[in-house]
PDB file of N, CA and C in Angstrom:
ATOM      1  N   UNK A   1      47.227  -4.863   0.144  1.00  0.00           N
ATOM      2  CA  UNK A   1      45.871  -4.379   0.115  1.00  0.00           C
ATOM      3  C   UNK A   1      45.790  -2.969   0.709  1.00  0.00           C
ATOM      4  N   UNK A   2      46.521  -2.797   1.744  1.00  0.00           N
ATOM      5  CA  UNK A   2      46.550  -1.319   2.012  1.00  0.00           C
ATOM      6  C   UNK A   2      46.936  -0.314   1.074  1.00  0.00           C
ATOM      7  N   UNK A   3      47.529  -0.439  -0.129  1.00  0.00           N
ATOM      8  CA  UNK A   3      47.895   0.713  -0.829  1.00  0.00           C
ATOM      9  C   UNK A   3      46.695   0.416  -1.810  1.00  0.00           C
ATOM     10  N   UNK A   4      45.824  -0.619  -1.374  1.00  0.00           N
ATOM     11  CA  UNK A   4      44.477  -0.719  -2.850  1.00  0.00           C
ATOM     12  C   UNK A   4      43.920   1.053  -2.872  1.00  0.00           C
ATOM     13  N   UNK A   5      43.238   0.966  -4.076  1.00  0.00           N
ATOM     14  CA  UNK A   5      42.387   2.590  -4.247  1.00  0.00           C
ATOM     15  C   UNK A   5      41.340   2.089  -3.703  1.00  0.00           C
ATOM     16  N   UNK A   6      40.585   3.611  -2.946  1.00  0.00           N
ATOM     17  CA  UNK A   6      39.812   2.855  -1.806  1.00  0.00           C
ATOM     18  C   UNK A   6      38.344   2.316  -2.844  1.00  0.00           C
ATOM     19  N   UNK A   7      38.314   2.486  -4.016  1.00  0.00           N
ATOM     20  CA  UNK A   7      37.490   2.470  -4.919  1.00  0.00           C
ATOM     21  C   UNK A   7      37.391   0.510  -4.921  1.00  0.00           C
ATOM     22  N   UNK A   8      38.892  -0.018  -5.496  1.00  0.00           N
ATOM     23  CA  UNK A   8      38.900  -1.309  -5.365  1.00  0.00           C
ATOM     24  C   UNK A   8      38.159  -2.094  -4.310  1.00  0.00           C
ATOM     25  N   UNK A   9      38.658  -1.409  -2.713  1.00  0.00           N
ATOM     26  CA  UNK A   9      38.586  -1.786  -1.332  1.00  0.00           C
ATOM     27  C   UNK A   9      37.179  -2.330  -1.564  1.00  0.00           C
ATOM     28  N   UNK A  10      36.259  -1.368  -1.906  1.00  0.00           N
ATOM     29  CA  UNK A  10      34.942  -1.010  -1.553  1.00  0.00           C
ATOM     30  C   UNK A  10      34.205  -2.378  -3.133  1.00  0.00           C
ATOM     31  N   UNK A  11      34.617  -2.453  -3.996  1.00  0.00           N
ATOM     32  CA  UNK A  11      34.235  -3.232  -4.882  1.00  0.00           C
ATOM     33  C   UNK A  11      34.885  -4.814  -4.176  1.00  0.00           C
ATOM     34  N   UNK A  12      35.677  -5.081  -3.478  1.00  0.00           N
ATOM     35  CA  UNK A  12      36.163  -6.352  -2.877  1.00  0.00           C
ATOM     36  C   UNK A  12      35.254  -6.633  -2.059  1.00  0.00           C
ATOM     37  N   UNK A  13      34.938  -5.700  -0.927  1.00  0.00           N
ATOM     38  CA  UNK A  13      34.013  -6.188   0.156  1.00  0.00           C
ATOM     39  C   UNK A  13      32.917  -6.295  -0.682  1.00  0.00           C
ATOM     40  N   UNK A  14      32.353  -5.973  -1.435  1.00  0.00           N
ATOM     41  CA  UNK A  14      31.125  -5.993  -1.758  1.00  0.00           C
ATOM     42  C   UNK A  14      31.111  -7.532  -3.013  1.00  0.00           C
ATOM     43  N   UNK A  15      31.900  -7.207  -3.535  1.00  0.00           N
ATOM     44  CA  UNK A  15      32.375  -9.317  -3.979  1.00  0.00           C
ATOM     45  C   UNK A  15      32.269  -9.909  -2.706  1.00  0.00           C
ATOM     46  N   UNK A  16      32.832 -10.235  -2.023  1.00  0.00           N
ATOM     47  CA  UNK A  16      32.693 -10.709  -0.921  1.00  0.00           C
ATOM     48  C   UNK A  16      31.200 -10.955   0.118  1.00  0.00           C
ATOM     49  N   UNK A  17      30.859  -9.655  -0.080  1.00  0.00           N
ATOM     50  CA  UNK A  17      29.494 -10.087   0.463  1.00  0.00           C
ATOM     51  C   UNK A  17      28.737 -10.727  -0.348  1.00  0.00           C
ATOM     52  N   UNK A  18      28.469 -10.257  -1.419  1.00  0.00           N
ATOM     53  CA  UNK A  18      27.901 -10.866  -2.469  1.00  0.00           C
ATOM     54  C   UNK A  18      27.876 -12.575  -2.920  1.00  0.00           C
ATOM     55  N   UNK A  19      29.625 -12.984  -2.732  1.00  0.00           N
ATOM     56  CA  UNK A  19      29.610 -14.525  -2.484  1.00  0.00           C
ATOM     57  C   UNK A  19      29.183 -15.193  -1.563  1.00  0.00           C
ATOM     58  N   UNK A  20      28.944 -14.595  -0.824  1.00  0.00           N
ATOM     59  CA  UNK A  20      28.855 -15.064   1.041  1.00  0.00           C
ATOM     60  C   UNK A  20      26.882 -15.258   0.929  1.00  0.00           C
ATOM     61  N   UNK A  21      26.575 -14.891  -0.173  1.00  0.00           N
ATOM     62  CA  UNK A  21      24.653 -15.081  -0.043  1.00  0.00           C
ATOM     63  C   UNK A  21      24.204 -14.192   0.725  1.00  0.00           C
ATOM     64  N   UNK A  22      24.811 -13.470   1.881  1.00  0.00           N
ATOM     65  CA  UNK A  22      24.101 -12.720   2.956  1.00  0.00           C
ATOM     66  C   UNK A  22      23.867 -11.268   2.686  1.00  0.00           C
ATOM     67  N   UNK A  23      22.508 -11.522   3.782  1.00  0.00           N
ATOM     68  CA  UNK A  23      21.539 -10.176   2.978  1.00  0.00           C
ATOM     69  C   UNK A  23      22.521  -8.898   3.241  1.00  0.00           C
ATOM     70  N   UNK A  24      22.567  -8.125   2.307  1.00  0.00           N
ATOM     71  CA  UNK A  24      23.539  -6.767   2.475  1.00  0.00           C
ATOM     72  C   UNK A  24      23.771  -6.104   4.014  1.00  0.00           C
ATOM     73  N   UNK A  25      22.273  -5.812   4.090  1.00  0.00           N
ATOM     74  CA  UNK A  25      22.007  -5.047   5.482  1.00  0.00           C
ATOM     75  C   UNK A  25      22.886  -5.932   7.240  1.00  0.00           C
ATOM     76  N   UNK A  26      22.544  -7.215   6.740  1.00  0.00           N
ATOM     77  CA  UNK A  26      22.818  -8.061   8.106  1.00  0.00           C
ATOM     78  C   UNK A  26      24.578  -7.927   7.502  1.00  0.00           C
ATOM     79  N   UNK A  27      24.992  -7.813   6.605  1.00  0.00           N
ATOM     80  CA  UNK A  27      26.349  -8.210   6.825  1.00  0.00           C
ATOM     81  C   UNK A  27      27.154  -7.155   6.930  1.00  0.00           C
ATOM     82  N   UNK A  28      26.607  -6.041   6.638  1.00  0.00           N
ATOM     83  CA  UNK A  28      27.303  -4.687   6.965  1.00  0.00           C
ATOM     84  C   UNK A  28      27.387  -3.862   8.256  1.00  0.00           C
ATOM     85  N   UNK A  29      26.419  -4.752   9.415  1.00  0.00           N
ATOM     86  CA  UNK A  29      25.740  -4.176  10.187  1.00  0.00           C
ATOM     87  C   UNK A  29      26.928  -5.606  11.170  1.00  0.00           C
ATOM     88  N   UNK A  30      27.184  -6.097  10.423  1.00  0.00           N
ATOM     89  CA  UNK A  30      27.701  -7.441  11.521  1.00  0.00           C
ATOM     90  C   UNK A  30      29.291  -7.322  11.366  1.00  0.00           C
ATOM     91  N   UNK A  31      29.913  -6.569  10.296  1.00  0.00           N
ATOM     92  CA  UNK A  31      31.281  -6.238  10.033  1.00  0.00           C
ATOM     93  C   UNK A  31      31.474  -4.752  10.575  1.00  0.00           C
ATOM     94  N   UNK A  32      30.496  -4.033  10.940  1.00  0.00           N
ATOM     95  CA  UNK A  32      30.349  -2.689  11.534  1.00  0.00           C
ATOM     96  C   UNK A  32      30.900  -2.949  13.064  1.00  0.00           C
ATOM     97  N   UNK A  33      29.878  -3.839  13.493  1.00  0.00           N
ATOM     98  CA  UNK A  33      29.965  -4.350  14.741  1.00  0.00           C
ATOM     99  C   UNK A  33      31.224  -4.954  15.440  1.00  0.00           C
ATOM    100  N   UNK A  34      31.224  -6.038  14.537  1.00  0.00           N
ATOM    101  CA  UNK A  34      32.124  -7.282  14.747  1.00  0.00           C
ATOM    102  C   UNK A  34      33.470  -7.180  14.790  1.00  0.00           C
ATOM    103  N   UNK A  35      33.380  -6.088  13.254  1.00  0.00           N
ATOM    104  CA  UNK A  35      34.949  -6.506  12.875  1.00  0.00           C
ATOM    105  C   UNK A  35      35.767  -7.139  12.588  1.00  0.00           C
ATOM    106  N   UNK A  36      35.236  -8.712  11.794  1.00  0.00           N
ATOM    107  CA  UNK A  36      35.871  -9.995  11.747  1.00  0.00           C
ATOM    108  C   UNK A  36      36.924  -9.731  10.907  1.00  0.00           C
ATOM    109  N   UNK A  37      37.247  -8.771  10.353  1.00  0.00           N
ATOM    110  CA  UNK A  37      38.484  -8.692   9.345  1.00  0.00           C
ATOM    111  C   UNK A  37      39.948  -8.538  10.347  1.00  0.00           C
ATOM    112  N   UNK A  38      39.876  -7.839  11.814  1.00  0.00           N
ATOM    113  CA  UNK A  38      40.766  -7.567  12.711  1.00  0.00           C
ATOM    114  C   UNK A  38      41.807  -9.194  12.657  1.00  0.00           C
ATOM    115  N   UNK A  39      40.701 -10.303  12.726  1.00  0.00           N
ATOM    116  CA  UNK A  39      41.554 -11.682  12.516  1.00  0.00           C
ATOM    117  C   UNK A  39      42.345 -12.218  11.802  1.00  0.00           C
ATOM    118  N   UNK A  40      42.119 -11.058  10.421  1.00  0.00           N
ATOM    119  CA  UNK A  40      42.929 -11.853   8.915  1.00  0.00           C
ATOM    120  C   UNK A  40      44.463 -11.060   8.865  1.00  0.00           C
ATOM    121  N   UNK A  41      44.477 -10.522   9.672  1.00  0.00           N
ATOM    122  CA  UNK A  41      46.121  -9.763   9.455  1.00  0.00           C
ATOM    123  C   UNK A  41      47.094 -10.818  10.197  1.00  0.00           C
ATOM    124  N   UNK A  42      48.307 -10.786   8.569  1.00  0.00           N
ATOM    125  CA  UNK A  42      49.308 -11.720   9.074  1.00  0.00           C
ATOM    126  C   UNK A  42      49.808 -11.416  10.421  1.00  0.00           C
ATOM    127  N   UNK A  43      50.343 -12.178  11.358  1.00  0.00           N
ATOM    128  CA  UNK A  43      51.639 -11.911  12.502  1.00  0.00           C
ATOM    129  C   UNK A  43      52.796 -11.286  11.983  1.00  0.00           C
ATOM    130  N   UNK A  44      52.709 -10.510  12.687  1.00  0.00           N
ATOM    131  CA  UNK A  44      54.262  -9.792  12.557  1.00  0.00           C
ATOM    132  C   UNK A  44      53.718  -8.476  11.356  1.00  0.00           C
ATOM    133  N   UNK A  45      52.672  -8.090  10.846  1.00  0.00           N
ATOM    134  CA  UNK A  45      52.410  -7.131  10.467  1.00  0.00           C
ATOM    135  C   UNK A  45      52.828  -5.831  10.638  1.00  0.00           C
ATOM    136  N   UNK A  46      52.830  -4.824  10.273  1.00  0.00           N
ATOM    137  CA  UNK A  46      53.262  -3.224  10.627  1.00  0.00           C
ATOM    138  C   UNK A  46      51.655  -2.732  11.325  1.00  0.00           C
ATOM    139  N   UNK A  47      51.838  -2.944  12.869  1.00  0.00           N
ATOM    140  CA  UNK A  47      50.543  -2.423  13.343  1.00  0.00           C
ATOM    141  C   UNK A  47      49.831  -0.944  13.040  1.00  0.00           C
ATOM    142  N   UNK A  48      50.810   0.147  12.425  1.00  0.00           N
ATOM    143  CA  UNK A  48      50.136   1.045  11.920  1.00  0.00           C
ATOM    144  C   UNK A  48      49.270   1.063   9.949  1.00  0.00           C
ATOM    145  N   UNK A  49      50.451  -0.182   9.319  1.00  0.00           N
ATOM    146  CA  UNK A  49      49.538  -0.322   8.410  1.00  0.00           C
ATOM    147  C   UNK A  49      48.437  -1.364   8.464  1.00  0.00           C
ATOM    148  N   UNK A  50      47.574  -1.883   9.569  1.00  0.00           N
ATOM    149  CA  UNK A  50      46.974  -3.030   9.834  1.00  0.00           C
ATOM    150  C   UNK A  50      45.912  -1.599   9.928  1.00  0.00           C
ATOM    151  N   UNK A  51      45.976  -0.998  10.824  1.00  0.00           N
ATOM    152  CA  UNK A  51      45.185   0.094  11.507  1.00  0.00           C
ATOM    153  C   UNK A  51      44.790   0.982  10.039  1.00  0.00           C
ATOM    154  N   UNK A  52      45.559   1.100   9.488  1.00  0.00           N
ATOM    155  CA  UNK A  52      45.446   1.836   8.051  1.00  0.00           C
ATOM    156  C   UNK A  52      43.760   0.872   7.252  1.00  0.00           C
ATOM    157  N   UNK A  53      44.302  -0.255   7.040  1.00  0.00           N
ATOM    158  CA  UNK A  53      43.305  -1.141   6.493  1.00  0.00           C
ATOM    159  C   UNK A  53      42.228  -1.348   6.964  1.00  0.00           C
ATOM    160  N   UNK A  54      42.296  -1.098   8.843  1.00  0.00           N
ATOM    161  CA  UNK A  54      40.641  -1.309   9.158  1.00  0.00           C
ATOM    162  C   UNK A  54      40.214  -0.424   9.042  1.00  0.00           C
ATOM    163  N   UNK A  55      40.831   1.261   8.866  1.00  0.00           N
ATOM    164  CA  UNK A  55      40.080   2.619   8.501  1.00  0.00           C
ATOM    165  C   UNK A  55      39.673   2.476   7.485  1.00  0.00           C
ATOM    166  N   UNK A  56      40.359   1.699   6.163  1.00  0.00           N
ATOM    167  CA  UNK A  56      39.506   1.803   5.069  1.00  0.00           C
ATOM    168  C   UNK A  56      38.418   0.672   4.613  1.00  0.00           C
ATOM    169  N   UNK A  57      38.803   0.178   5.410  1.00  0.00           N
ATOM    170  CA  UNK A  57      37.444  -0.772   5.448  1.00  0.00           C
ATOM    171  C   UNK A  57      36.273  -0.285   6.001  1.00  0.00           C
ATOM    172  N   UNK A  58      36.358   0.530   7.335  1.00  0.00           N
ATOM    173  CA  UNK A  58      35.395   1.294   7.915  1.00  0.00           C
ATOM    174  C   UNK A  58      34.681   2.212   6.526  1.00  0.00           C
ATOM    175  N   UNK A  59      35.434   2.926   5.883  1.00  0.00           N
ATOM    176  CA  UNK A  59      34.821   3.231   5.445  1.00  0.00           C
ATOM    177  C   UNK A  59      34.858   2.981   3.994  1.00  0.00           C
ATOM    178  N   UNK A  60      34.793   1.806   3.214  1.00  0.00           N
ATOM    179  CA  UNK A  60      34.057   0.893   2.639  1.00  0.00           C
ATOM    180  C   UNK A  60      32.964   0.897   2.555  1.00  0.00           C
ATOM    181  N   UNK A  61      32.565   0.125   3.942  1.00  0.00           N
ATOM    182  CA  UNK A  61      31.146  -0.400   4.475  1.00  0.00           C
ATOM    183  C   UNK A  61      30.538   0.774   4.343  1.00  0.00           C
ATOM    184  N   UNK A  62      31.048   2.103   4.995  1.00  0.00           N
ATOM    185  CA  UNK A  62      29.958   3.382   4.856  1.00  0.00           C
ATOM    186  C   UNK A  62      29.239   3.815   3.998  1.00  0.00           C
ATOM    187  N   UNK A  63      30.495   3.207   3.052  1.00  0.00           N
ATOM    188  CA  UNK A  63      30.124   3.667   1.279  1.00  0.00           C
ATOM    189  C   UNK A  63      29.134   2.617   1.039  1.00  0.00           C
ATOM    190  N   UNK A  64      29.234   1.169   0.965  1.00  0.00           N
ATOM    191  CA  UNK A  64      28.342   0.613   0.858  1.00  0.00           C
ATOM    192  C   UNK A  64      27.305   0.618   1.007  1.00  0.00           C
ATOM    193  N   UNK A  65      26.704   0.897   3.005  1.00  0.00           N
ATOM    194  CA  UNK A  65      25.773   1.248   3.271  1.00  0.00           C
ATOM    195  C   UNK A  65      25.227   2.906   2.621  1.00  0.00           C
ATOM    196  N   UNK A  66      25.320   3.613   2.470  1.00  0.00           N
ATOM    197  CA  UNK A  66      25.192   4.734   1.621  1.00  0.00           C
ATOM    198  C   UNK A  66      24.266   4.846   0.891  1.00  0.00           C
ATOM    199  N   UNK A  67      25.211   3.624  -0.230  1.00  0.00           N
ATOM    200  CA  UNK A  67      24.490   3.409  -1.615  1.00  0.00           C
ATOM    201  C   UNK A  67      23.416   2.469  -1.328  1.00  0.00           C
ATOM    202  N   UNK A  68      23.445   1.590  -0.129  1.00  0.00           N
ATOM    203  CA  UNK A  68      22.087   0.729   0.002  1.00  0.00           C
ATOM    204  C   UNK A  68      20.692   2.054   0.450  1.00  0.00           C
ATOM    205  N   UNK A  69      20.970   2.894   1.095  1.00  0.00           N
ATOM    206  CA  UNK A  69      20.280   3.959   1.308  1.00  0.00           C
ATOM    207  C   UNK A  69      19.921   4.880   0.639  1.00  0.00           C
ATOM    208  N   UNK A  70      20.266   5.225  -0.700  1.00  0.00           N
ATOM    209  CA  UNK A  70      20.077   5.954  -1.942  1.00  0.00           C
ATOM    210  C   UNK A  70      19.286   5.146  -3.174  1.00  0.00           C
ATOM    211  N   UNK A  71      19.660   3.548  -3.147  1.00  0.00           N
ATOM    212  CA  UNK A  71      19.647   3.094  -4.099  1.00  0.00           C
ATOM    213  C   UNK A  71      18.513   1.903  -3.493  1.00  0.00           C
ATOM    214  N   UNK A  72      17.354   1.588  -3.272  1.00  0.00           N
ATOM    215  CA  UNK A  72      16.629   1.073  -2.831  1.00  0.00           C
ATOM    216  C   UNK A  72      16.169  -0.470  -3.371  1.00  0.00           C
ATOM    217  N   UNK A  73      15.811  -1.389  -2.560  1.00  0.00           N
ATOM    218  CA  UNK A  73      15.982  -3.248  -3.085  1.00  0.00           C
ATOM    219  C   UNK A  73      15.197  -2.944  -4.419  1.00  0.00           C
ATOM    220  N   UNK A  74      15.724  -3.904  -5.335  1.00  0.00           N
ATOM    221  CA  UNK A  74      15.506  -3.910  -7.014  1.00  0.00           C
ATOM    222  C   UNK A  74      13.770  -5.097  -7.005  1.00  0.00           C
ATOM    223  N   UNK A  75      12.934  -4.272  -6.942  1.00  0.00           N
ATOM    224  CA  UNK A  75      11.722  -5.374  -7.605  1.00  0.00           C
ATOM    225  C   UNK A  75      10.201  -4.506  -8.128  1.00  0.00           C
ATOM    226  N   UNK A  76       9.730  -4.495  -7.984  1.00  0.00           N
ATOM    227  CA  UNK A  76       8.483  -4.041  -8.675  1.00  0.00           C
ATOM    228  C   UNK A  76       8.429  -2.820  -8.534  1.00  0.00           C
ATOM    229  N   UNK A  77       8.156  -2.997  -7.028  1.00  0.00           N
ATOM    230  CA  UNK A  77       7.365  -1.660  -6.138  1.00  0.00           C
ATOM    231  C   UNK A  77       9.176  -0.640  -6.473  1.00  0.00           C
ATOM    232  N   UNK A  78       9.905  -1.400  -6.604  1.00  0.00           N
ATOM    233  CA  UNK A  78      11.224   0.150  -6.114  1.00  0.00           C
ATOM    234  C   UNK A  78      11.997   0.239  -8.046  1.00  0.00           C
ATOM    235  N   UNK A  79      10.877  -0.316  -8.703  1.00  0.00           N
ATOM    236  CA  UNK A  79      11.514   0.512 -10.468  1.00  0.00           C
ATOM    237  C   UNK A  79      11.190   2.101 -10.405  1.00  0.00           C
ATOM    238  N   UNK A  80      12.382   1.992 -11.339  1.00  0.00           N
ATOM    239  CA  UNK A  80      12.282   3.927 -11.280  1.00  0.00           C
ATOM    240  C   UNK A  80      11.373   4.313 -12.486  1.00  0.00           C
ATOM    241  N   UNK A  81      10.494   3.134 -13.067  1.00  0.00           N
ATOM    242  CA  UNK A  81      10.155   3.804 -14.350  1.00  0.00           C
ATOM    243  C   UNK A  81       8.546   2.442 -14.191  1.00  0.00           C
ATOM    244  N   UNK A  82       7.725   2.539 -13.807  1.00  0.00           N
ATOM    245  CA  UNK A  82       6.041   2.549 -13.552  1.00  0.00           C
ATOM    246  C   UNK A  82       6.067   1.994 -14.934  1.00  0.00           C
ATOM    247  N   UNK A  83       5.602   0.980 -14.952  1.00  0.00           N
ATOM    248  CA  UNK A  83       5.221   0.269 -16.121  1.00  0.00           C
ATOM    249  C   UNK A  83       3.524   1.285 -16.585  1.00  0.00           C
ATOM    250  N   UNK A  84       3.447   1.762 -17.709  1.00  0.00           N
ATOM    251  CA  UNK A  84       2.406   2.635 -18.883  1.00  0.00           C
ATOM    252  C   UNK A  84       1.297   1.954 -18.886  1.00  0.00           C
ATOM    253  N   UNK A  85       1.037   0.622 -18.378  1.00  0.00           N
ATOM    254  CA  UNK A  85      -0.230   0.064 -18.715  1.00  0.00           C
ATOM    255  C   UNK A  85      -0.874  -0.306 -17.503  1.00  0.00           C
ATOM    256  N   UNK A  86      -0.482   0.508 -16.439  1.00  0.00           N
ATOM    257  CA  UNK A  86      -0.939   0.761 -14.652  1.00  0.00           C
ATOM    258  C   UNK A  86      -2.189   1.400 -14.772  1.00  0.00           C
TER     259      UNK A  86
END
């Protein structure tokens, strides 16, 4: 996973959140924090490519959050195109 393109990286976590049901904001804000991915690296790993993977995960999430900040929740009030008979 460390040699993934960080393009993939960023489409995995976001599968991932996406399966998980949880609202974008709380789970980006709780893997920001948390860091629960630090747990999933095998033993006996190469601690500089472990360190490699949580940088690009860091910034993953950035990207993620980003686009939650550009790209605003999908429902009435946030269409980009005003329904004509308003």
């Amino acid at each position: 996973m460390v040699s993934s393109l960080l393009k993939d990286l960023v489409q995995q976590v976001e599968g991932y959140m996406h399966a998980t049901h949880s609202n974008p904001g709380e789970f980006i804000a709780a893997w920001k924090n948390l860091e629960p991915y630090r747990v999933a690296i095998p033993v006996g790993s190469d601690p500089l490519a472990a360190e490699l993977l949580f940088s690009n995960i860091k910034v993953a999430l950035a990207i993620l959050e980003s686009r939650r900040k550009i790209r605003p929740a999908a429902g009435p009030a946030a269409s980009p195109h005003p329904s004509l008979g308003r």
